[in-house]
C-alpha atoms as a PDB file:
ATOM      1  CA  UNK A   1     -73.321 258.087 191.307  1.00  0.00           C
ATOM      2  CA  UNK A   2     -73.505 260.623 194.168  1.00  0.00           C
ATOM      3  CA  UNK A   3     -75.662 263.758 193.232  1.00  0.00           C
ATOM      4  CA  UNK A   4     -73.934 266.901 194.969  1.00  0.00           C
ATOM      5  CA  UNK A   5     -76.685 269.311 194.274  1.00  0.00           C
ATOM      6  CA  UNK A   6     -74.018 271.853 192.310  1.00  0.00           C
ATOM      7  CA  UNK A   7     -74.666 272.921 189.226  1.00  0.00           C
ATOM      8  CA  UNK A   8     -72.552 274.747 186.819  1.00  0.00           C
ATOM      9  CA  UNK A   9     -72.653 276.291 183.372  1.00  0.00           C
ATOM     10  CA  UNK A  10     -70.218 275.518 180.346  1.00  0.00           C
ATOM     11  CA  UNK A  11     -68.583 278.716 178.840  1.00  0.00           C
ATOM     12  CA  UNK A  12     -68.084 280.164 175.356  1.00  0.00           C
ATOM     13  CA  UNK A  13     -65.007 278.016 175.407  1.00  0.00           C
ATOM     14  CA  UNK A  14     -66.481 274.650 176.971  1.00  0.00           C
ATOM     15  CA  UNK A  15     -64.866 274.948 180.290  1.00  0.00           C
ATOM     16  CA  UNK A  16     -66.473 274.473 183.306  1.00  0.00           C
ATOM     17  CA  UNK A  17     -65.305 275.353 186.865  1.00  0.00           C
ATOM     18  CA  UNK A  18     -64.674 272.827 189.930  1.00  0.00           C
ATOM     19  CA  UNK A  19     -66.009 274.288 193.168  1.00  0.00           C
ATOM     20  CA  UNK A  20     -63.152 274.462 195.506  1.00  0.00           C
ATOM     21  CA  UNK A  21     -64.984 272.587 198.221  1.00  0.00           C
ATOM     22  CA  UNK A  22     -64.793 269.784 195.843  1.00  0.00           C
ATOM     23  CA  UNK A  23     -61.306 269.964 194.854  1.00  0.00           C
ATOM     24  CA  UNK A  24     -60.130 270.131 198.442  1.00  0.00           C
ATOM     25  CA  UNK A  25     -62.160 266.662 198.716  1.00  0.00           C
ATOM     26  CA  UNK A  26     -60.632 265.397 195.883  1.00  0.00           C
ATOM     27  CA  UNK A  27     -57.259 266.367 196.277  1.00  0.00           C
ATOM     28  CA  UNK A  28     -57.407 268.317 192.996  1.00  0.00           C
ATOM     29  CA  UNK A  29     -54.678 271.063 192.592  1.00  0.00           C
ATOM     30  CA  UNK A  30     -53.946 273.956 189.882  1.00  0.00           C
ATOM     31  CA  UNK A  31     -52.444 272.067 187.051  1.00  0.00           C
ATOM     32  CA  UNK A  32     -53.151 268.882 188.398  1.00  0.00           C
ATOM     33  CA  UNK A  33     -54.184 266.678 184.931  1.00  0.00           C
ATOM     34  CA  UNK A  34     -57.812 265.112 184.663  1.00  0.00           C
ATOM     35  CA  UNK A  35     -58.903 262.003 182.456  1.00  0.00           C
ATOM     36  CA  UNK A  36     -62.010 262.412 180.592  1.00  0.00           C
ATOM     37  CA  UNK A  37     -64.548 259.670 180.365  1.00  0.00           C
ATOM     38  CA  UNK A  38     -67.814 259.340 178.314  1.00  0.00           C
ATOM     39  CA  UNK A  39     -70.194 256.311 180.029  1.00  0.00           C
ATOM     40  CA  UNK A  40     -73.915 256.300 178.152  1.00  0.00           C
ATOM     41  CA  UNK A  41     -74.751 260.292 178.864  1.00  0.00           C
ATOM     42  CA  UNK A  42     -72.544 261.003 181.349  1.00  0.00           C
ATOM     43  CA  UNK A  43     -69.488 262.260 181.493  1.00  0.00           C
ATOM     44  CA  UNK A  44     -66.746 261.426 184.254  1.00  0.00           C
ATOM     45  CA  UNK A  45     -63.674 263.028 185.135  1.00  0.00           C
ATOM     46  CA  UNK A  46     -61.062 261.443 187.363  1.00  0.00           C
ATOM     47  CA  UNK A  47     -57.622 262.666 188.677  1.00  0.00           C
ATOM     48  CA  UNK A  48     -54.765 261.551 186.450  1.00  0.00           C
ATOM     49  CA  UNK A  49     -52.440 258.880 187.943  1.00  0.00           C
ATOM     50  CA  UNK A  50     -49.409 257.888 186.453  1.00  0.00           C
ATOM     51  CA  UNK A  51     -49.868 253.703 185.762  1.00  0.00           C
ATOM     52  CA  UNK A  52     -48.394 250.505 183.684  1.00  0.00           C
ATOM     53  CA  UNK A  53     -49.271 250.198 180.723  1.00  0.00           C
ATOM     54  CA  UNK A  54     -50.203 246.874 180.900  1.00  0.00           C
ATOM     55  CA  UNK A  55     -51.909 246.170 184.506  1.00  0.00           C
ATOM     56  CA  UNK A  56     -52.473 249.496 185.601  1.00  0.00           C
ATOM     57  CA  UNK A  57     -50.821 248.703 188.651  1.00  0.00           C
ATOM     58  CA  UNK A  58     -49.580 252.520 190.430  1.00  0.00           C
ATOM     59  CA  UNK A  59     -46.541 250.550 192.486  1.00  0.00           C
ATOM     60  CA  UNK A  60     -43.209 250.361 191.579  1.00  0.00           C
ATOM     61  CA  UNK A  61     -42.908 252.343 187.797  1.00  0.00           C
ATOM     62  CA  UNK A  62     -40.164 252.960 185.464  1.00  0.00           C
ATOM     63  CA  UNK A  63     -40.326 254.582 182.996  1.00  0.00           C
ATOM     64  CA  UNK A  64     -39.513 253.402 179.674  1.00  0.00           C
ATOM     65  CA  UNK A  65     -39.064 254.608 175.849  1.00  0.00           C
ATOM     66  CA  UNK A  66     -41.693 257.278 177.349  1.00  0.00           C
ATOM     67  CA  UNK A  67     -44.206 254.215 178.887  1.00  0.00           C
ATOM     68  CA  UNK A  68     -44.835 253.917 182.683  1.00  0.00           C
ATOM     69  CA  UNK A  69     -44.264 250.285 183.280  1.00  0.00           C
ATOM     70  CA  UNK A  70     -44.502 248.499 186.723  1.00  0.00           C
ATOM     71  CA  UNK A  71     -41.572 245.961 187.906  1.00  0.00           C
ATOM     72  CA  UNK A  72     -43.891 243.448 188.430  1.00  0.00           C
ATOM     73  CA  UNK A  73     -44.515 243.102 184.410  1.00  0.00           C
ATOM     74  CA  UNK A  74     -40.889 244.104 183.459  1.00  0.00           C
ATOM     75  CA  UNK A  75     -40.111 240.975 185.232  1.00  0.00           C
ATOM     76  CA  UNK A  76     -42.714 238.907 183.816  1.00  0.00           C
ATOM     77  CA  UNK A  77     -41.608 240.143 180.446  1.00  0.00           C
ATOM     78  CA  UNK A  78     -37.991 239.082 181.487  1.00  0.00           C
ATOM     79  CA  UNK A  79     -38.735 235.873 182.429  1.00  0.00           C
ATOM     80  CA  UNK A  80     -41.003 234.607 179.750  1.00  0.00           C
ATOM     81  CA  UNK A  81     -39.906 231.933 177.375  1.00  0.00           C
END
Protein backbone atom coordinates (compact mmCIF):
# COMPACT_ATOMS: atom_id res chain seq x y z
CA UNK A 1 0.00 0.00 0.00
CA UNK A 2 1.15 3.47 -1.14
CA UNK A 3 1.29 6.03 1.82
CA UNK A 4 0.16 9.56 0.35
CA UNK A 5 1.10 11.56 3.34
CA UNK A 6 -2.79 13.04 3.63
CA UNK A 7 -4.48 12.81 6.49
CA UNK A 8 -8.03 13.47 7.24
CA UNK A 9 -10.48 13.51 10.12
CA UNK A 10 -13.90 11.54 10.36
CA UNK A 11 -16.93 13.82 11.21
CA UNK A 12 -19.83 13.75 13.68
CA UNK A 13 -21.47 11.72 10.99
CA UNK A 14 -18.47 9.30 9.95
CA UNK A 15 -17.75 10.85 6.67
CA UNK A 16 -14.59 11.66 5.53
CA UNK A 17 -13.56 13.85 2.54
CA UNK A 18 -11.46 12.74 -0.70
CA UNK A 19 -8.92 15.40 -1.63
CA UNK A 20 -9.68 16.41 -5.10
CA UNK A 21 -6.14 15.83 -6.28
CA UNK A 22 -6.93 12.30 -5.55
CA UNK A 23 -10.17 11.98 -7.15
CA UNK A 24 -8.92 13.53 -10.36
CA UNK A 25 -6.26 10.51 -10.16
CA UNK A 26 -8.75 8.18 -9.59
CA UNK A 27 -11.29 9.14 -11.84
CA UNK A 28 -13.72 9.63 -8.93
CA UNK A 29 -16.78 11.91 -9.71
CA UNK A 30 -19.79 13.46 -7.52
CA UNK A 31 -22.08 10.56 -7.10
CA UNK A 32 -19.83 8.20 -8.45
CA UNK A 33 -20.53 4.83 -5.98
CA UNK A 34 -17.55 3.38 -3.81
CA UNK A 35 -17.19 -0.32 -2.43
CA UNK A 36 -16.12 -0.60 1.04
CA UNK A 37 -13.59 -3.14 2.13
CA UNK A 38 -12.31 -4.17 5.63
CA UNK A 39 -8.64 -6.20 5.19
CA UNK A 40 -7.01 -6.86 8.97
CA UNK A 41 -7.09 -2.89 10.15
CA UNK A 42 -7.43 -1.31 7.16
CA UNK A 43 -9.98 -0.18 5.38
CA UNK A 44 -10.11 0.08 1.41
CA UNK A 45 -12.31 1.81 -0.80
CA UNK A 46 -12.46 1.18 -4.53
CA UNK A 47 -14.57 2.73 -7.39
CA UNK A 48 -17.72 0.74 -8.08
CA UNK A 49 -17.79 -1.17 -11.41
CA UNK A 50 -20.66 -2.76 -12.68
CA UNK A 51 -19.55 -6.86 -13.07
CA UNK A 52 -20.99 -10.66 -13.52
CA UNK A 53 -22.05 -12.09 -10.97
CA UNK A 54 -20.30 -15.05 -11.40
CA UNK A 55 -16.65 -14.21 -12.95
CA UNK A 56 -16.51 -10.71 -12.40
CA UNK A 57 -15.67 -10.27 -15.82
CA UNK A 58 -16.60 -6.09 -16.81
CA UNK A 59 -17.06 -7.16 -20.81
CA UNK A 60 -20.03 -7.78 -22.46
CA UNK A 61 -23.11 -7.48 -19.50
CA UNK A 62 -26.74 -7.92 -19.55
CA UNK A 63 -28.57 -7.41 -17.29
CA UNK A 64 -30.85 -9.84 -15.87
CA UNK A 65 -33.84 -10.26 -13.20
CA UNK A 66 -31.74 -7.15 -11.73
CA UNK A 67 -28.06 -9.28 -11.97
CA UNK A 68 -25.22 -8.02 -14.25
CA UNK A 69 -24.25 -11.13 -16.06
CA UNK A 70 -21.48 -11.39 -18.77
CA UNK A 71 -22.22 -13.32 -22.26
CA UNK A 72 -19.46 -15.36 -21.77
CA UNK A 73 -21.33 -17.26 -18.68
CA UNK A 74 -24.89 -16.82 -20.17
CA UNK A 75 -23.51 -19.00 -22.78
CA UNK A 76 -21.84 -21.39 -20.65
CA UNK A 77 -25.05 -21.63 -18.72
CA UNK A 78 -26.81 -22.28 -22.15
CA UNK A 79 -24.77 -24.83 -23.20
CA UNK A 80 -24.35 -27.00 -20.19
CA UNK A 81 -25.84 -30.43 -20.03
Amino acid sequence: MKSTGITRKVDELGRVVLPIEMRRTLDISEKDALEIYVEGENIILRKHQESCIFCDSTKDLVNFNGRNVCKACIEKLNNRD
